[in-house]
Protein backbone atom coordinates (compact mmCIF):
# COMPACT_ATOMS: atom_id res chain seq x y z
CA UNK A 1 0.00 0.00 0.00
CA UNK A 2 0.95 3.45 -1.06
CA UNK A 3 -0.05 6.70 0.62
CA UNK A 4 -0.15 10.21 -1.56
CA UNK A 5 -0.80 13.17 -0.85
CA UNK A 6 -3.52 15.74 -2.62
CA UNK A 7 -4.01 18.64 -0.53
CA UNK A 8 -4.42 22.64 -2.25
CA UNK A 9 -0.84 22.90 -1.68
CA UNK A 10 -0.13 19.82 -3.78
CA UNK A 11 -2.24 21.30 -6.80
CA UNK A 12 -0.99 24.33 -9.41
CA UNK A 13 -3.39 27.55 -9.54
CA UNK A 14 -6.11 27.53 -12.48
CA UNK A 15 -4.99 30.59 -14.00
CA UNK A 16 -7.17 30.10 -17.78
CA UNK A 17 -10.89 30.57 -18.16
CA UNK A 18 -10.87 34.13 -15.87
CA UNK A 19 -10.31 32.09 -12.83
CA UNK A 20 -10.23 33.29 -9.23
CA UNK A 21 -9.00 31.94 -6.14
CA UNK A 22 -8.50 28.33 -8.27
CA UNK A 23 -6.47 25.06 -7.58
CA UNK A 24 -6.55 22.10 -9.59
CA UNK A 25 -4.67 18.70 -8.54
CA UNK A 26 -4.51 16.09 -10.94
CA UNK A 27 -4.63 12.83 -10.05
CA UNK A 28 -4.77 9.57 -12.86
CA UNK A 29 -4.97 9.78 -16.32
CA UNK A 30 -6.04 6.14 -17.58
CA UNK A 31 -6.01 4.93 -21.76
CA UNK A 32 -7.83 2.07 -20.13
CA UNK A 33 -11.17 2.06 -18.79
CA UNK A 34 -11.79 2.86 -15.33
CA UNK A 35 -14.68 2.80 -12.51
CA UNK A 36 -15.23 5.94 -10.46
CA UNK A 37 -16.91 5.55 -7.25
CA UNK A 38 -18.31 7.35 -3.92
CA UNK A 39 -17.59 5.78 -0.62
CA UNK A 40 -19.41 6.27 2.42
CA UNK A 41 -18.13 4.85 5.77
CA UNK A 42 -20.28 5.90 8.93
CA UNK A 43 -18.78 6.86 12.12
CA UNK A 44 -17.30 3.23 13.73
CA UNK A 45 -17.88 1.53 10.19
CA UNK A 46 -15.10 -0.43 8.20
CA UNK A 47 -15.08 -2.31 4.85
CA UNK A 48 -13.73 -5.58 5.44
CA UNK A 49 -10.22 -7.38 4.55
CA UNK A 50 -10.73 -8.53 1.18
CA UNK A 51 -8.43 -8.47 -1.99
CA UNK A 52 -8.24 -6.30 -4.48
CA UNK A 53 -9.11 -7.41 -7.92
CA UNK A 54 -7.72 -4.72 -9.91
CA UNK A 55 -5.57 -1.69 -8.66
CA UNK A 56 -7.88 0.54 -5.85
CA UNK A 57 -7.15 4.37 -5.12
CA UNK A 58 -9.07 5.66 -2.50
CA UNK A 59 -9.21 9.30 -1.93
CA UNK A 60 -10.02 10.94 1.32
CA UNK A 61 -12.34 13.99 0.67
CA UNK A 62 -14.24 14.23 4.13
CA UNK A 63 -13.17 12.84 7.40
CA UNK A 64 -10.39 10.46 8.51
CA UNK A 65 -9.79 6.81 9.34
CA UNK A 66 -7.39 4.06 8.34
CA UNK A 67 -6.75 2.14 5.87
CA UNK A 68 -4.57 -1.24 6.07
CA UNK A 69 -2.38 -3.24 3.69
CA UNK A 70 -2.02 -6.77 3.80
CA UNK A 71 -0.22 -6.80 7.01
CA UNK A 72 -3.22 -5.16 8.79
CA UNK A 73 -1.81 -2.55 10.29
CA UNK A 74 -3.79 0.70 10.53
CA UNK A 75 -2.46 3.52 9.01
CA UNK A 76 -4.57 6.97 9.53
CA UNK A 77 -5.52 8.25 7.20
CA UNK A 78 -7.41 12.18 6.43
CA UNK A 79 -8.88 14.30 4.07
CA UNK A 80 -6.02 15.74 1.15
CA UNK A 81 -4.64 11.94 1.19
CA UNK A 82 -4.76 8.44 -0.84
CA UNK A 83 -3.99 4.66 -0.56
CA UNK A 84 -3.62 3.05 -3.59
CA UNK A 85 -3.65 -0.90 -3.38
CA UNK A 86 -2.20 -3.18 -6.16
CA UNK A 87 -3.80 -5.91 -8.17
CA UNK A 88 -4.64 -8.65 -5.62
CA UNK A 89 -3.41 -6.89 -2.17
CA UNK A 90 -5.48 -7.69 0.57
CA UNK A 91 -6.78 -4.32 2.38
CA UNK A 92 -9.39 -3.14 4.52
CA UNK A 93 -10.15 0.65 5.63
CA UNK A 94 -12.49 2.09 8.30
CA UNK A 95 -13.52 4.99 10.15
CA UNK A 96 -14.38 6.13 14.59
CA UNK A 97 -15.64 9.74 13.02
CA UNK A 98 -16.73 9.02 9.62
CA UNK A 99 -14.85 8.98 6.32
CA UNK A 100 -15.98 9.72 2.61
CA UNK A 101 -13.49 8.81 0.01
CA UNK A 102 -13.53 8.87 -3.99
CA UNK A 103 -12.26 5.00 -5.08
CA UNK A 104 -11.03 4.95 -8.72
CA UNK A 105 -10.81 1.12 -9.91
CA UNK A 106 -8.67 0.55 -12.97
CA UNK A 107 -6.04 -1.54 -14.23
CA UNK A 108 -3.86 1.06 -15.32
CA UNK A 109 -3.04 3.35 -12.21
CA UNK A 110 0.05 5.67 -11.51
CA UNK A 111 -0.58 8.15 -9.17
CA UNK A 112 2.80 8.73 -8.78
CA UNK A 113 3.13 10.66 -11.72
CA UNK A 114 0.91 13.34 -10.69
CA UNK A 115 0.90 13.28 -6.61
CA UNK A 116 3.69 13.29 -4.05
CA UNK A 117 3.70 10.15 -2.34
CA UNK A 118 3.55 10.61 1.86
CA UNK A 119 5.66 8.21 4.02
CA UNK A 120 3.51 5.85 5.83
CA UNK A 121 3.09 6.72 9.59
């Protein structure tokens, strides 16, 4: 498991378009096809271990929580960061407060390219 970060002062200023007070942080560019999801996880709620069938990146946009590899240890995680998981990692994630996170399924993935990766707590 990889942690990035995406945070405003990750992102460049939107400058084009008469724009105002504008950051944009780009994430994933796929050529192959991709799913594009919203995750909800209530206050105390998890998603359990299971294994990832094609490369996962889940992005914090509200809340914090953890998220675990295949070792299963929690790593926190917040709002302005992502886990990615590879192709058949085992993984789980969870929240005490509540967590929403945007999970982008595809098996062409390299958010490295775009965000900084974060050292893992």
């Amino acid at each position: 498991m990889e942690i990035y970060k995406f945070s405003k002062e990750h992102g460049e200023k939107v400058e084009k378009y008469q724009s105002h007070l504008a950051t944009y942080v780009k994430m994933i560019h796929t050529n192959e096809a991709a799913t594009i999801g919203y995750m909800y996880i209530e206050e105390e709620g998890t998603v359990g271990y299971h294994e990832a069938p094609i490369p996962q990146l889940f992005i914090v946009v509200e809340g914090e929580g953890w998220v675990t590899g295949e070792n299963r240890k929690r790593i926190p995680i917040r709002r302005g960061e992502a886990a990615l998981w590879g192709k058949g990692e085992w993984h789980t994630s969870g929240s005490e407060t509540g967590m929403t996170a945007i999970v982008i399924q595809s098996e062409e993935l390299h958010p490295e390219t775009f965000m900084e990766k974060s050292t893992l707590r």
